[in-house]
PDB file of N, CA and C in Angstrom:
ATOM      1  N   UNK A   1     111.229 121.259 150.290  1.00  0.00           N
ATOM      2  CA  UNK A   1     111.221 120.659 148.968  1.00  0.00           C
ATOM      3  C   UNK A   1     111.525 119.174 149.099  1.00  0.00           C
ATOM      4  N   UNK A   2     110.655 118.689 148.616  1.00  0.00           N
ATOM      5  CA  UNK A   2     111.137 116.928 148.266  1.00  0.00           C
ATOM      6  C   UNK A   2     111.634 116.520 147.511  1.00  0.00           C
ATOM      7  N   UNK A   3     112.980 115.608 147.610  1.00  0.00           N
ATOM      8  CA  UNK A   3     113.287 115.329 146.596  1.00  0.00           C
ATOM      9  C   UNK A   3     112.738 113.759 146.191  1.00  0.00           C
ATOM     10  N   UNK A   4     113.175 112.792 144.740  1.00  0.00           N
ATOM     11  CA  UNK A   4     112.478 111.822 144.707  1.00  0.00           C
ATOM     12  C   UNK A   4     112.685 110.926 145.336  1.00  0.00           C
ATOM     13  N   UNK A   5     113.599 110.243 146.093  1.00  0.00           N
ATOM     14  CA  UNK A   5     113.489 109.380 147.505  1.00  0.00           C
ATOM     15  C   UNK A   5     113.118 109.875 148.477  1.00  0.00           C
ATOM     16  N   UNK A   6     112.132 111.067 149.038  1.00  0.00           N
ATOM     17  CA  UNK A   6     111.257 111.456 149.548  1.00  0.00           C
ATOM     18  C   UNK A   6     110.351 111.002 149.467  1.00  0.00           C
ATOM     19  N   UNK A   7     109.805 111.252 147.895  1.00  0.00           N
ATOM     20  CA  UNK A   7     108.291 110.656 147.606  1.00  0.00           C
ATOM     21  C   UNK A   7     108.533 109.801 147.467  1.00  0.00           C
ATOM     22  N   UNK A   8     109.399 109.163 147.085  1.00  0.00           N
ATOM     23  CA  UNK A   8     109.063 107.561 146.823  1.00  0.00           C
ATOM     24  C   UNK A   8     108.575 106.878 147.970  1.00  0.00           C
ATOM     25  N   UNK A   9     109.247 107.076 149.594  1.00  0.00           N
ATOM     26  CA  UNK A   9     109.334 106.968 150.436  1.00  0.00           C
ATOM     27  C   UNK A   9     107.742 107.448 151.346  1.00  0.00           C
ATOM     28  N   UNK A  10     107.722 108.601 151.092  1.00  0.00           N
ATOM     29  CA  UNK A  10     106.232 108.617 151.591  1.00  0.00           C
ATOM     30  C   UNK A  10     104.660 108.214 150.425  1.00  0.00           C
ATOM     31  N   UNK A  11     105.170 107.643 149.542  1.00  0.00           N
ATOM     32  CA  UNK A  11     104.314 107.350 148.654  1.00  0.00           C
ATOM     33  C   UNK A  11     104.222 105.486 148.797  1.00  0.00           C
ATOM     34  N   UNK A  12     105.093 105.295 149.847  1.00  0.00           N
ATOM     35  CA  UNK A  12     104.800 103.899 149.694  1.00  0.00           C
ATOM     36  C   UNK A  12     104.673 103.562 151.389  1.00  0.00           C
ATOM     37  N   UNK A  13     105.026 104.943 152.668  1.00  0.00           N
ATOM     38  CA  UNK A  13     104.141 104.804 153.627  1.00  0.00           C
ATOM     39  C   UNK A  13     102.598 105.024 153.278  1.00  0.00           C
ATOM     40  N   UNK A  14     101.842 105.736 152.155  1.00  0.00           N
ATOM     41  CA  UNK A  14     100.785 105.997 151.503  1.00  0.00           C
ATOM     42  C   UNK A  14     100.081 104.825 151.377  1.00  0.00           C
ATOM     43  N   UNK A  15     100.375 103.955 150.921  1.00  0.00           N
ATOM     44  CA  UNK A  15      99.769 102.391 150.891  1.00  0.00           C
ATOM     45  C   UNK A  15      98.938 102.154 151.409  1.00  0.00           C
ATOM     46  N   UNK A  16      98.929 102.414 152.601  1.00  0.00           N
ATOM     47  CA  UNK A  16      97.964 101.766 153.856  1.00  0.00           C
ATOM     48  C   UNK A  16      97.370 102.314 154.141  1.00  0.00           C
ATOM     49  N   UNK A  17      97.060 104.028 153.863  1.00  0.00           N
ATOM     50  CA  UNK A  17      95.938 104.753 154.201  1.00  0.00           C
ATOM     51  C   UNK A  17      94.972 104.591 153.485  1.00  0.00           C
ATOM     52  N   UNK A  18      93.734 105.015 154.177  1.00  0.00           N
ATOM     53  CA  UNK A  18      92.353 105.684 153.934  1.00  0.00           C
ATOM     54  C   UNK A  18      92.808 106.943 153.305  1.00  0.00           C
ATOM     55  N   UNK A  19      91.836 107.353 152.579  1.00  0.00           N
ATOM     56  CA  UNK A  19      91.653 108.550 152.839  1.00  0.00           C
ATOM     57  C   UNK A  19      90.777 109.760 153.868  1.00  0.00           C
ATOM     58  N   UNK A  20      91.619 111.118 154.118  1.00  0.00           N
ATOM     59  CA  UNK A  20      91.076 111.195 154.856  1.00  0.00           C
ATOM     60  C   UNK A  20      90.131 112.222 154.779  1.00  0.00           C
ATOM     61  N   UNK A  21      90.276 112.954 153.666  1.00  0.00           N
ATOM     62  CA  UNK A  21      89.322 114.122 153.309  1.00  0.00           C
ATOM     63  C   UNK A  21      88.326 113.186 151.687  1.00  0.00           C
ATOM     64  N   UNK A  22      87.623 113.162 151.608  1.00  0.00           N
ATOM     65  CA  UNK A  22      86.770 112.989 150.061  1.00  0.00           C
ATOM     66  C   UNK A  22      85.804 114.012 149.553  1.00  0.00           C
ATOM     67  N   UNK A  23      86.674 114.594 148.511  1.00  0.00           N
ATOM     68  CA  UNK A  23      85.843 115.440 147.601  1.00  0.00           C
ATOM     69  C   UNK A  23      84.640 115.014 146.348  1.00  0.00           C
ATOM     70  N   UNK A  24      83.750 115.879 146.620  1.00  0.00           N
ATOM     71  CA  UNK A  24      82.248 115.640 145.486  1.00  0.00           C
ATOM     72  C   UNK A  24      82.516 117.073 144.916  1.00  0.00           C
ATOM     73  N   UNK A  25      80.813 116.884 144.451  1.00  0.00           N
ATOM     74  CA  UNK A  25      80.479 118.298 143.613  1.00  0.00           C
ATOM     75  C   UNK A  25      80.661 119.170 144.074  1.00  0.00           C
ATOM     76  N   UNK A  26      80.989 120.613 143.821  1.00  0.00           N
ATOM     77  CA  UNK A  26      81.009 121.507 144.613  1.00  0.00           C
ATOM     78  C   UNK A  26      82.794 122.288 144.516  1.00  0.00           C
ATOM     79  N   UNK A  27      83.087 123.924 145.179  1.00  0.00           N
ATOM     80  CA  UNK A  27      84.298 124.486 145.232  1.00  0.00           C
ATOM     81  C   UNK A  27      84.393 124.030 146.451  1.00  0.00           C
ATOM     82  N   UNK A  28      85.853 124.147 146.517  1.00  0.00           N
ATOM     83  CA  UNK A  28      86.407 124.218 147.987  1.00  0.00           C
ATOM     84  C   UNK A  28      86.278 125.081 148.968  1.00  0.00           C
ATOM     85  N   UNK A  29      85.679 124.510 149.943  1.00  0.00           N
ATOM     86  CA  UNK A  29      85.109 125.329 151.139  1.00  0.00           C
ATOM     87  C   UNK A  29      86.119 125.490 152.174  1.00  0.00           C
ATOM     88  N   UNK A  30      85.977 126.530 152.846  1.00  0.00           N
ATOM     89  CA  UNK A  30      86.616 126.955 153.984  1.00  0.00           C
ATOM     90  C   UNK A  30      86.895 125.672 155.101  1.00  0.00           C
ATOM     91  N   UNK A  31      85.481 124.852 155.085  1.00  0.00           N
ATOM     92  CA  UNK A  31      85.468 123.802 155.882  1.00  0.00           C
ATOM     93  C   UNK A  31      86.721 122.591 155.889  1.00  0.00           C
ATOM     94  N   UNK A  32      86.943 122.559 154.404  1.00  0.00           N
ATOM     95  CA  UNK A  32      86.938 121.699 153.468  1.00  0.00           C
ATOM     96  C   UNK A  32      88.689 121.686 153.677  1.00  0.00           C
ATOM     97  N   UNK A  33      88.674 122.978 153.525  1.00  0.00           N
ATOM     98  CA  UNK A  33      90.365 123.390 153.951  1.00  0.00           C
ATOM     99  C   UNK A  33      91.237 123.411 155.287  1.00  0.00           C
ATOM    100  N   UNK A  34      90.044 123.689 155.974  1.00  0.00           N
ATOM    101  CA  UNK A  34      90.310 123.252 157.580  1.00  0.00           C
ATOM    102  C   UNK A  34      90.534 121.718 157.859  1.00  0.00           C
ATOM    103  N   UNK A  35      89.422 120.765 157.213  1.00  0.00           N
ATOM    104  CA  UNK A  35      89.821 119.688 157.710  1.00  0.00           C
ATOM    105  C   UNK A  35      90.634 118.828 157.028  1.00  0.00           C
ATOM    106  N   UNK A  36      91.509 119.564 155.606  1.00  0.00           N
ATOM    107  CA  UNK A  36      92.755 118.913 155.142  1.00  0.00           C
ATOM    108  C   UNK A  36      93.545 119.619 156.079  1.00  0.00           C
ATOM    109  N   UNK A  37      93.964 120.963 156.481  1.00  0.00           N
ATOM    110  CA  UNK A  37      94.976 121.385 157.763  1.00  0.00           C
ATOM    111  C   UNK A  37      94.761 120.185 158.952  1.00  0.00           C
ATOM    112  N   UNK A  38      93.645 120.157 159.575  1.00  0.00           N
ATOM    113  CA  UNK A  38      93.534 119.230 161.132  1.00  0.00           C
ATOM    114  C   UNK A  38      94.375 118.051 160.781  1.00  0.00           C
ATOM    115  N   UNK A  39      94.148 117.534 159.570  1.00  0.00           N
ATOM    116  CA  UNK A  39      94.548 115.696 159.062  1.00  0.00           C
ATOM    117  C   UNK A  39      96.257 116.253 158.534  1.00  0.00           C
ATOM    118  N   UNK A  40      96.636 117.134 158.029  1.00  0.00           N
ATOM    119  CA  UNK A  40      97.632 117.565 157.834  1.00  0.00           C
ATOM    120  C   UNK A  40      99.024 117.756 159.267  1.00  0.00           C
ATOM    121  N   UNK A  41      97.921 118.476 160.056  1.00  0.00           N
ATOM    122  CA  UNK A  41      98.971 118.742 161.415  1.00  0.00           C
ATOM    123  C   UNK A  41      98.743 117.355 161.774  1.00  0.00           C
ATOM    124  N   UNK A  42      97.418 116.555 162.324  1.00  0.00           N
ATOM    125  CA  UNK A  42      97.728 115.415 162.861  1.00  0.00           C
ATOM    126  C   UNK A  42      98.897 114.395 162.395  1.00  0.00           C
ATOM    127  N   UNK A  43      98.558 113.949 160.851  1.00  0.00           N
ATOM    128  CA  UNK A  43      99.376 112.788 160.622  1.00  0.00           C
ATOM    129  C   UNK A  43     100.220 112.807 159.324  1.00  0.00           C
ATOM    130  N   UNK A  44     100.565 114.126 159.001  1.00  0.00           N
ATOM    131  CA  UNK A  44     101.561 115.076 158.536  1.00  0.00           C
ATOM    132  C   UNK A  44     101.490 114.297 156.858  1.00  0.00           C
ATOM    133  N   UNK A  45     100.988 113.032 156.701  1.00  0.00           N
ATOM    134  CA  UNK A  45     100.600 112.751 155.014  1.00  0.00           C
ATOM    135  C   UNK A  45      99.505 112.087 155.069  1.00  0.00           C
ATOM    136  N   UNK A  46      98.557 112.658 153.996  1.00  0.00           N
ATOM    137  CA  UNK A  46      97.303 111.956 154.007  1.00  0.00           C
ATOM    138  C   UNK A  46      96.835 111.857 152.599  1.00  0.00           C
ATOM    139  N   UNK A  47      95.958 111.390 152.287  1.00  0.00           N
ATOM    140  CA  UNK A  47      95.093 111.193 150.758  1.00  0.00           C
ATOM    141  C   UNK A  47      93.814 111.945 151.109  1.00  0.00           C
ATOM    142  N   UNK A  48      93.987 112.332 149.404  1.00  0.00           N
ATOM    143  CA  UNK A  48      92.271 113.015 149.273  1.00  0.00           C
ATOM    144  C   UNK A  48      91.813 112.458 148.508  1.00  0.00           C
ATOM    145  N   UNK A  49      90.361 112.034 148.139  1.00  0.00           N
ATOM    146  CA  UNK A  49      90.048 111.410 147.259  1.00  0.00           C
ATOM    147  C   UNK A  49      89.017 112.247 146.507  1.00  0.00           C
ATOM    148  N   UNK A  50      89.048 112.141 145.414  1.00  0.00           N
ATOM    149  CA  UNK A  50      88.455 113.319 144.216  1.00  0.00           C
ATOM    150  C   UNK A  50      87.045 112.333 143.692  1.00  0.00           C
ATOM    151  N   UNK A  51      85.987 112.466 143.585  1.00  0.00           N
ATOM    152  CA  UNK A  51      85.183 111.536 143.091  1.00  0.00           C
ATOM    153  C   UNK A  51      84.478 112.613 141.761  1.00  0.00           C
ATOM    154  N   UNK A  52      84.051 111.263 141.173  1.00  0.00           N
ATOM    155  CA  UNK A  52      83.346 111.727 139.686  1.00  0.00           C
ATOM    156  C   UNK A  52      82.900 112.859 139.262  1.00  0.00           C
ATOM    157  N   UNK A  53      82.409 113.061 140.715  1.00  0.00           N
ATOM    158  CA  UNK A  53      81.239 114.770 140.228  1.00  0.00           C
ATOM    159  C   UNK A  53      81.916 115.523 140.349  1.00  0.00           C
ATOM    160  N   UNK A  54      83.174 115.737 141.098  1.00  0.00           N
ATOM    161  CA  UNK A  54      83.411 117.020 140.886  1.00  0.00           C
ATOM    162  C   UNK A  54      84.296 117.140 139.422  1.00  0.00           C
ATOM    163  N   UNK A  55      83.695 118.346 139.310  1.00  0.00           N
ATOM    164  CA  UNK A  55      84.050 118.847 138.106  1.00  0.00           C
ATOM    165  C   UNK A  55      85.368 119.575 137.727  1.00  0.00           C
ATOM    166  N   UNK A  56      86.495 119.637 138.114  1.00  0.00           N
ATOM    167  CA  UNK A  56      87.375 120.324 138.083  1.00  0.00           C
ATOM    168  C   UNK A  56      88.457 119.172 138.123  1.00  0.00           C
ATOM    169  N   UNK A  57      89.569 119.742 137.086  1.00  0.00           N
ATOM    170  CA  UNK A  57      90.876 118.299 137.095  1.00  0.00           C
ATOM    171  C   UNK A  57      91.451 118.222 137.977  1.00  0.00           C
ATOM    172  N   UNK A  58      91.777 117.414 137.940  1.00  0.00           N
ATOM    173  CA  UNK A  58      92.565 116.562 139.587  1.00  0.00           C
ATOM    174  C   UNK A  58      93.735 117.479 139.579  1.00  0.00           C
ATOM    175  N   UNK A  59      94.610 117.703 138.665  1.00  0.00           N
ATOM    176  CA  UNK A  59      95.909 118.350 138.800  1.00  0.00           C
ATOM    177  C   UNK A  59      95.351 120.169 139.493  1.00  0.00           C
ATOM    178  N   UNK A  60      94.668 120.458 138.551  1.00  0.00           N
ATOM    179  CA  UNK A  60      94.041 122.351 138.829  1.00  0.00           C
ATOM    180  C   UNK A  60      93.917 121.978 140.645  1.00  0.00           C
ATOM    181  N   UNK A  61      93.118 121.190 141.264  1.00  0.00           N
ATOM    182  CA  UNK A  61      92.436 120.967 142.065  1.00  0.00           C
ATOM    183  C   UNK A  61      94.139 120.795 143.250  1.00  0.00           C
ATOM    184  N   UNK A  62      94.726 119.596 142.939  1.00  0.00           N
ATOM    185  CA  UNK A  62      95.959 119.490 143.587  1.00  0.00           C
ATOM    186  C   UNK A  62      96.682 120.707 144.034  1.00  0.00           C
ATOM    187  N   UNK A  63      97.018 121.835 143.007  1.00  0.00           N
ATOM    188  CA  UNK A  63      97.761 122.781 142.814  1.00  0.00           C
ATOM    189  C   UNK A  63      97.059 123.706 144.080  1.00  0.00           C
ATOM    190  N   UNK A  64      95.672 123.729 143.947  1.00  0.00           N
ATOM    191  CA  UNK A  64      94.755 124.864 144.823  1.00  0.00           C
ATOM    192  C   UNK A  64      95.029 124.098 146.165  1.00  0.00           C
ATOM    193  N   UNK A  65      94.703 123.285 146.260  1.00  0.00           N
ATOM    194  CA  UNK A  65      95.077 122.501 147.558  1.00  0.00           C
ATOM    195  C   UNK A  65      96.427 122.910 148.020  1.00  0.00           C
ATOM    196  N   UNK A  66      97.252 122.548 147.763  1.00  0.00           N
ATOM    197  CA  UNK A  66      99.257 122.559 148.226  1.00  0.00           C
ATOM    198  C   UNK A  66      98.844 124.005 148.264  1.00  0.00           C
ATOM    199  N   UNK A  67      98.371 125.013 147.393  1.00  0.00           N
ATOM    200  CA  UNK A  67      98.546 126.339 147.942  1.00  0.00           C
ATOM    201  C   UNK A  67      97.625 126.767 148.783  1.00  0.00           C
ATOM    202  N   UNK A  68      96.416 127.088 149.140  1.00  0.00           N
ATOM    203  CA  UNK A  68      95.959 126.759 150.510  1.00  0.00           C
ATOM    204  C   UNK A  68      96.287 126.535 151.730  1.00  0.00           C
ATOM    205  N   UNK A  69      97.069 125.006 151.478  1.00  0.00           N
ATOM    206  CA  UNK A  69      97.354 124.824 152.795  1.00  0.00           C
ATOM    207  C   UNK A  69      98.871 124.630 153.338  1.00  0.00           C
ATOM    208  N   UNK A  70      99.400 125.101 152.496  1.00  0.00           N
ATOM    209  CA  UNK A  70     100.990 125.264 152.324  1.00  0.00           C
ATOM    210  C   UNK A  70     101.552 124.072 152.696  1.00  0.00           C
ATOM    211  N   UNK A  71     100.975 123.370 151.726  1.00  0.00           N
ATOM    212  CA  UNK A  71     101.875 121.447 151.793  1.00  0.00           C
ATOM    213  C   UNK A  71     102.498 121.438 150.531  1.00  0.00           C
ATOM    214  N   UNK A  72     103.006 119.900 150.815  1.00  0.00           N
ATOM    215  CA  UNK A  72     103.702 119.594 149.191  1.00  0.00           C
ATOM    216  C   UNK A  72     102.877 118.595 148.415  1.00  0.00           C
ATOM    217  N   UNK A  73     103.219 118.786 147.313  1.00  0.00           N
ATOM    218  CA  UNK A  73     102.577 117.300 146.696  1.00  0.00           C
ATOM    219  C   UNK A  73     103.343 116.474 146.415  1.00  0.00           C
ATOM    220  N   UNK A  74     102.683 115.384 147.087  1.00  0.00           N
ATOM    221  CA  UNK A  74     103.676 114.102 146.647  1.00  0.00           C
ATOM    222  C   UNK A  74     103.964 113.689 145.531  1.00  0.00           C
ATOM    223  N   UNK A  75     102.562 113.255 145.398  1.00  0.00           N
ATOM    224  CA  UNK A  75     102.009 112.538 144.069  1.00  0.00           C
ATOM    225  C   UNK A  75     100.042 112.412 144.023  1.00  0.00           C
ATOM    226  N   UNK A  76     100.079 112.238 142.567  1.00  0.00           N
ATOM    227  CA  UNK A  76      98.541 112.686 142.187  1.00  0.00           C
ATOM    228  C   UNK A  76      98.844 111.277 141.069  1.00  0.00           C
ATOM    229  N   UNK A  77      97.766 110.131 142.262  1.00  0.00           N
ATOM    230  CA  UNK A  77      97.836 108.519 141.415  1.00  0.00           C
ATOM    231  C   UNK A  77      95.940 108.575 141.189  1.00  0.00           C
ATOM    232  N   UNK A  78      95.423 108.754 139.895  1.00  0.00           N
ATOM    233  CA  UNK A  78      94.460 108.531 139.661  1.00  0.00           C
ATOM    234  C   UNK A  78      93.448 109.933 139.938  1.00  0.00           C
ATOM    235  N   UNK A  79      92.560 109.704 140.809  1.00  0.00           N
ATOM    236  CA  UNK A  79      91.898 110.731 141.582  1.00  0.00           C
ATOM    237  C   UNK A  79      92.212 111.058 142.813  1.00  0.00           C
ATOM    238  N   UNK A  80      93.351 110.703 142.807  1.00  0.00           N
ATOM    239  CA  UNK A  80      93.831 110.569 144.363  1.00  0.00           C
ATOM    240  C   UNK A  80      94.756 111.332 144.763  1.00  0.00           C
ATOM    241  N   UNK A  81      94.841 112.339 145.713  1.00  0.00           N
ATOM    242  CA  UNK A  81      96.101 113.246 145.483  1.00  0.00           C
ATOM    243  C   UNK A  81      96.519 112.809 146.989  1.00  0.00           C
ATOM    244  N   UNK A  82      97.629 113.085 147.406  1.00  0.00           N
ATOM    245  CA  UNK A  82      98.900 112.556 148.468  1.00  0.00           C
ATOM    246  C   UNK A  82      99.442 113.739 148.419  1.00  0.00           C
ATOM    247  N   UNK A  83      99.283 114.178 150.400  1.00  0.00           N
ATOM    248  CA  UNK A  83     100.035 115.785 150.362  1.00  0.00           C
ATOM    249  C   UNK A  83     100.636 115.275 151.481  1.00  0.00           C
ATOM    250  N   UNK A  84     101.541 116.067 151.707  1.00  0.00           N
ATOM    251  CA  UNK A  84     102.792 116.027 153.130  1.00  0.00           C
ATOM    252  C   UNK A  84     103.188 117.392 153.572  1.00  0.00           C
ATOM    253  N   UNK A  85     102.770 117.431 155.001  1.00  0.00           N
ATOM    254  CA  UNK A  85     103.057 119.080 155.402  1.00  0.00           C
ATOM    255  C   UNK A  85     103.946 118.711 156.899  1.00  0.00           C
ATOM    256  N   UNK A  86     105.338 118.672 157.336  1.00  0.00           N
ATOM    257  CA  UNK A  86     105.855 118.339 158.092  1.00  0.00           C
ATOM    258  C   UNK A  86     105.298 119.099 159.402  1.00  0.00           C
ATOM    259  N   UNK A  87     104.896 118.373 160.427  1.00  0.00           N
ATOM    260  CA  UNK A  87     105.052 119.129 161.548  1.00  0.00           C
ATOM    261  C   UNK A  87     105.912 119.147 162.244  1.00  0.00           C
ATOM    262  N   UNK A  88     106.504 120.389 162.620  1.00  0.00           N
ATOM    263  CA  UNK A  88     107.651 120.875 163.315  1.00  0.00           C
ATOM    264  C   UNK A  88     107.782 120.767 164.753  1.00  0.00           C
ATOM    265  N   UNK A  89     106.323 120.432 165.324  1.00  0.00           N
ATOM    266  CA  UNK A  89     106.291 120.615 166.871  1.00  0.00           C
ATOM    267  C   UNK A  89     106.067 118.971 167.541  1.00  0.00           C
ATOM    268  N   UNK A  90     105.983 118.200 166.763  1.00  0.00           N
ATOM    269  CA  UNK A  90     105.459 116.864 166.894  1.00  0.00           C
ATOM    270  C   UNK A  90     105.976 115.981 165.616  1.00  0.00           C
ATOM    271  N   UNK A  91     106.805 115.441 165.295  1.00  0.00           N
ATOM    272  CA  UNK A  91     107.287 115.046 164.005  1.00  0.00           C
ATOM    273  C   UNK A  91     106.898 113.419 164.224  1.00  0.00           C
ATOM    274  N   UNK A  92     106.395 113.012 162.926  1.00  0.00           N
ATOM    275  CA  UNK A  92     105.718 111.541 162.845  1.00  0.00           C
ATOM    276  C   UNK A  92     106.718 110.262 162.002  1.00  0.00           C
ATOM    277  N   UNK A  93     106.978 111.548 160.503  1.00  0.00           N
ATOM    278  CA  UNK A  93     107.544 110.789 159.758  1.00  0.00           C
ATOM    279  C   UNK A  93     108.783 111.699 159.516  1.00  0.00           C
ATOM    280  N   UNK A  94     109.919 111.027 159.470  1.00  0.00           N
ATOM    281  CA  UNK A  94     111.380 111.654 159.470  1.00  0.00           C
ATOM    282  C   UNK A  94     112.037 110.675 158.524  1.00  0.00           C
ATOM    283  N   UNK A  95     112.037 111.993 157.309  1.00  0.00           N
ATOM    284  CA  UNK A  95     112.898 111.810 155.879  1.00  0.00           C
ATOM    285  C   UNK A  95     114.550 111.703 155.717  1.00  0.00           C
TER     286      UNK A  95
END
């Protein structure tokens, strides 16, 4: 669980990323979920970016995500959602 000098904290290492997954039209694919896990274990917080077409709200969409892939949510700025899943075997960022 995060508390809010957590996120604040990884929401403003957030700054400087890319994103690393970008969502369009379409449900969430198996693929889709794999390569938020790979970017998840690699660099333990990343951005997704939600674009126009897809059709589904950013928050519904956030929620399916964090459960999926058993992360947290940081924060959801715009179309943009920010997840953090600590890795335990390789630790990057230490709260």
């Amino acid at each position: 669980m995060l508390t809010p000098k957590n996120r604040a904290t990884l929401k403003s290492l957030a700054n400087g990323l890319n994103p690393t997954v970008i969502l369009g039209k379409g449900e969430l694919k198996e693929t889709t979920i794999e390569a938020i896990n790979n970017g998840l274990e690699a660099h333990e917080l990343i951005k997704i970016r939600i674009l126009n077409t897809q059709g589904e709200e950013t928050k519904d969409l956030a929620a399916e995500i964090t459960k999926l892939t058993k992360s947290e949510l940081v924060a959801i700025i715009g179309r943009t959602i920010l997840l953090f899943k600590r890795n335990n075997r390789h630790p990057k960022i230490v709260l």
